[in-house]
C-alpha atoms as a PDB file:
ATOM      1  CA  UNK A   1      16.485 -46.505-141.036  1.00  0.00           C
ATOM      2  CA  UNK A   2      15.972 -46.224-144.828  1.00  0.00           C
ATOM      3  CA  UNK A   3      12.435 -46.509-146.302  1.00  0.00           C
ATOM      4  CA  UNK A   4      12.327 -48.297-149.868  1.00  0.00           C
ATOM      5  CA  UNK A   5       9.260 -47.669-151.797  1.00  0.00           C
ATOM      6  CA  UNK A   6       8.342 -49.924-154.479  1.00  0.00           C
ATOM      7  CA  UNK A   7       5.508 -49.409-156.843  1.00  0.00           C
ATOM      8  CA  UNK A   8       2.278 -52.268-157.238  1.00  0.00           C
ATOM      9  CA  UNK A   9      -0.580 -51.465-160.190  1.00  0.00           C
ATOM     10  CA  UNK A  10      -3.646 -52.683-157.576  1.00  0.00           C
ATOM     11  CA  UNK A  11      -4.347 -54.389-154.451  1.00  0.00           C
ATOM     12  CA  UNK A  12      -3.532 -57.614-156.352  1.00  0.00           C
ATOM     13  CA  UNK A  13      -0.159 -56.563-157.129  1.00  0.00           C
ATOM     14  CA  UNK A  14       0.945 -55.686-153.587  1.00  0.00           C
ATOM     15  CA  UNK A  15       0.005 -59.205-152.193  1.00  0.00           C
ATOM     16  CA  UNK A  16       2.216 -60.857-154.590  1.00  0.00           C
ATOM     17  CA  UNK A  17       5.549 -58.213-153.941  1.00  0.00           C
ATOM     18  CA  UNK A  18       4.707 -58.851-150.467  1.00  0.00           C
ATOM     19  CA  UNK A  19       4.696 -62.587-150.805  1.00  0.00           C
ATOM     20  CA  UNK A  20       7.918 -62.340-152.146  1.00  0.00           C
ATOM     21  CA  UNK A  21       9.341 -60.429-149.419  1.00  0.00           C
ATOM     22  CA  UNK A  22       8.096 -62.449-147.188  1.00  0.00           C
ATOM     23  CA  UNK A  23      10.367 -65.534-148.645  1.00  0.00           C
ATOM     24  CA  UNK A  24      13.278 -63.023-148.202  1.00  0.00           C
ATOM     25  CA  UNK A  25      12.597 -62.927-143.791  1.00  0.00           C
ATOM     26  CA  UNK A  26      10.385 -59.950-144.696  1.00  0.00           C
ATOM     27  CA  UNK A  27       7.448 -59.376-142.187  1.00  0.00           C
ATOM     28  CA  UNK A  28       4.211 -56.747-142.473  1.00  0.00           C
ATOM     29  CA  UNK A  29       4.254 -54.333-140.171  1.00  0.00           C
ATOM     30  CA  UNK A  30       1.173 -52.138-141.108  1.00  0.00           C
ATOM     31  CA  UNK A  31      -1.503 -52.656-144.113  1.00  0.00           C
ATOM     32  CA  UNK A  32      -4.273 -50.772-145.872  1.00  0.00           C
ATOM     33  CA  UNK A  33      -5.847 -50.561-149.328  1.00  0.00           C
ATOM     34  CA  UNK A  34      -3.336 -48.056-150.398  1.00  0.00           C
ATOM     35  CA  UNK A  35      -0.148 -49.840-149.182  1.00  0.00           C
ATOM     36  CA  UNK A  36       1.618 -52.683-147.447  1.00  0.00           C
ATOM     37  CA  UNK A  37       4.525 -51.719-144.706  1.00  0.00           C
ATOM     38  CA  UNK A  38       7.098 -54.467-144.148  1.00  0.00           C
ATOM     39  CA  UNK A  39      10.311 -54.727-142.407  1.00  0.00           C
ATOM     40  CA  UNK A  40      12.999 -57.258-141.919  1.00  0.00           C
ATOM     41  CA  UNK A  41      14.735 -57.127-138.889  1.00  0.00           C
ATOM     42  CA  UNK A  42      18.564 -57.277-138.521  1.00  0.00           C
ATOM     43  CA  UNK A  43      21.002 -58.387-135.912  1.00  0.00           C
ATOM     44  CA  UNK A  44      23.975 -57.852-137.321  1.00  0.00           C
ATOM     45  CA  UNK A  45      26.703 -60.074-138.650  1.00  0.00           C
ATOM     46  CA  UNK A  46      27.567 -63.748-136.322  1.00  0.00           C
ATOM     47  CA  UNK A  47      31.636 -62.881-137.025  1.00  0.00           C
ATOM     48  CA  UNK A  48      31.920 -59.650-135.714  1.00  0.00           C
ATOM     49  CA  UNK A  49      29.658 -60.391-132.507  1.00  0.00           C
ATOM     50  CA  UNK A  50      31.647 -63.416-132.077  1.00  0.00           C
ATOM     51  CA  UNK A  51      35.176 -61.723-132.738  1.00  0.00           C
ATOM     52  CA  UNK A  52      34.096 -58.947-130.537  1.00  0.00           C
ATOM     53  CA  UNK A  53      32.794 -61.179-127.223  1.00  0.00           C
ATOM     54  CA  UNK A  54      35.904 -63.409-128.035  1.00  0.00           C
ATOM     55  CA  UNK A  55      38.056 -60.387-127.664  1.00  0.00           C
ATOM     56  CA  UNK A  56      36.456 -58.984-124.579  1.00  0.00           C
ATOM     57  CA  UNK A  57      36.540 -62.581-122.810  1.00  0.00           C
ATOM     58  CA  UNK A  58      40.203 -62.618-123.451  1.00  0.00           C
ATOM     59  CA  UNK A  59      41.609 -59.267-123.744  1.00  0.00           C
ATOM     60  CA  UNK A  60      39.652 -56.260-123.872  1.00  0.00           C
ATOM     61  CA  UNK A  61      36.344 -56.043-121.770  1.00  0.00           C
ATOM     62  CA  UNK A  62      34.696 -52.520-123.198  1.00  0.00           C
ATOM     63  CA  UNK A  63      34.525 -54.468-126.519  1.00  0.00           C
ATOM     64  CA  UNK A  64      31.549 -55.802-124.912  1.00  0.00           C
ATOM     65  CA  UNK A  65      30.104 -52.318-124.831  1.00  0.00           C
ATOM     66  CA  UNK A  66      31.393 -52.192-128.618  1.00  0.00           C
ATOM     67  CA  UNK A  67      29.249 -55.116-129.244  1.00  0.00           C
ATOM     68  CA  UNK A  68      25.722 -53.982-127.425  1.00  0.00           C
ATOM     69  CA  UNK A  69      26.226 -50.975-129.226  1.00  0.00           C
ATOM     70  CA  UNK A  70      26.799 -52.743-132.677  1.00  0.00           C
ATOM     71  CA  UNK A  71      23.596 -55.137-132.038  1.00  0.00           C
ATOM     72  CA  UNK A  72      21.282 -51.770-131.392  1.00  0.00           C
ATOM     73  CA  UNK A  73      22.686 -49.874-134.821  1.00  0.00           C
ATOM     74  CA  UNK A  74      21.898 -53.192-136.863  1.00  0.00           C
ATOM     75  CA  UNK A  75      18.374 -53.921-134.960  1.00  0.00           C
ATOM     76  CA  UNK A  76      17.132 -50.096-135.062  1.00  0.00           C
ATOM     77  CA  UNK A  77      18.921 -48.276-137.606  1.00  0.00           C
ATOM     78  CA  UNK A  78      20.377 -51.045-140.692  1.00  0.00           C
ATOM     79  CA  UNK A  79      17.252 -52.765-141.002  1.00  0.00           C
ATOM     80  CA  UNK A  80      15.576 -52.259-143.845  1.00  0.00           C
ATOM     81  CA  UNK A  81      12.054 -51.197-144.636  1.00  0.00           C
ATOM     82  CA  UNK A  82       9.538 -51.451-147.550  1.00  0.00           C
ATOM     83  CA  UNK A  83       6.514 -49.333-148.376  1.00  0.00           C
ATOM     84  CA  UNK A  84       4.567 -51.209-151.152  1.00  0.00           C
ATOM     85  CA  UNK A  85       1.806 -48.680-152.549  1.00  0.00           C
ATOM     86  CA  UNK A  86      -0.334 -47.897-155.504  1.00  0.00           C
ATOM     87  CA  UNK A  87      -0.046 -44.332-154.832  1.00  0.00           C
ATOM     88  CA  UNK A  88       2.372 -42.169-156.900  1.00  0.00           C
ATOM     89  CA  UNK A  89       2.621 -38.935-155.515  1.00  0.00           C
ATOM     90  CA  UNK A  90       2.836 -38.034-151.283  1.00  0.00           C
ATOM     91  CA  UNK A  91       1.064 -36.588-149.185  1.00  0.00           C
ATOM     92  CA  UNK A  92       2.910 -33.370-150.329  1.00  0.00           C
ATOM     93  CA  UNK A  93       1.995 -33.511-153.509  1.00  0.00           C
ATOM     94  CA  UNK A  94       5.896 -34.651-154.651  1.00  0.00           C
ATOM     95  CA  UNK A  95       6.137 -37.815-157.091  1.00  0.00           C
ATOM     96  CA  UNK A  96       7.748 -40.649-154.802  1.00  0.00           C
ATOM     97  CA  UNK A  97      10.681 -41.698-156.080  1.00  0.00           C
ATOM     98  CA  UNK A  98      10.370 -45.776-156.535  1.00  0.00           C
ATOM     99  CA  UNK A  99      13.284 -48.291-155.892  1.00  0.00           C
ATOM    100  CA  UNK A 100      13.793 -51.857-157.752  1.00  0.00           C
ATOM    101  CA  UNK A 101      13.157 -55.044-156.303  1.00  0.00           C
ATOM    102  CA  UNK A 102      16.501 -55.474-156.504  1.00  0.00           C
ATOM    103  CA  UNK A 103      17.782 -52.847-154.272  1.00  0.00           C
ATOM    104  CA  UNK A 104      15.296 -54.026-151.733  1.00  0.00           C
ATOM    105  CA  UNK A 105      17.041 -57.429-151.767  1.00  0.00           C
ATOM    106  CA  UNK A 106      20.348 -55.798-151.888  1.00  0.00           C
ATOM    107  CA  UNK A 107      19.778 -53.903-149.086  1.00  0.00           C
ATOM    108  CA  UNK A 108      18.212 -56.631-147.206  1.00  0.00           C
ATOM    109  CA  UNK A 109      20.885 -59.019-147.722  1.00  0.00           C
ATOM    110  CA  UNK A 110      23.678 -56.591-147.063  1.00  0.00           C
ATOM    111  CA  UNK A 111      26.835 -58.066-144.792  1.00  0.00           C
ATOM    112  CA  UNK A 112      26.790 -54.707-142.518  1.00  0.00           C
END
């Protein structure tokens, strides 16, 4: 599970980057004055569920195994989420290191 941290000026700032994610499926998961958490949620690609419970029906049963275990990696471990703060350094005292808006959507819209 990757955490993607993009930067907002004030309070003000973060409600509109949030906004946007939440046109992209985005959903808030925690929130405070210092930051938004949001998270999209992802099941994995239609095809390959579909090629893989086609192919068990028919052929192969333990593809159906193949397939829960698919569905858990995309739900748990590919989905993506976004920490939207005003802060710049962590609780360590480290600078964060800030992604682009469009890696977010990259990596939200990714096939696998």
């Amino acid at each position: 599970m990757n955490l993607l941290i993009l930067s907002a000026a004030d309070f003000k700032e973060m409600e509109t980057i949030s906004q946007e994610l939440s046109q992209n499926k985005f959903r808030i998961v925690q929130q405070d004055e210092n930051f938004i958490l949001m998270n999209k949620r992802r099941f994995g690609n239609l095809l390959i569920h579909a090629v893989c419970l086609i192919l068990a029906l028919s052929v192969f049963s333990l593809l159906i195994f193949v397939n829960v275990v698919y569905f858990i990696y995309s739900y748990l471990w590919a989905s993506p989420n976004v920490l939207i703060t005003t802060e710049k350094v962590s609780d360590e005292g480290e600078p964060l290191q800030f992604n682009s808006m469009d890696e977010v959507l990259d990596k939200a819209n990714a096939i696998l």
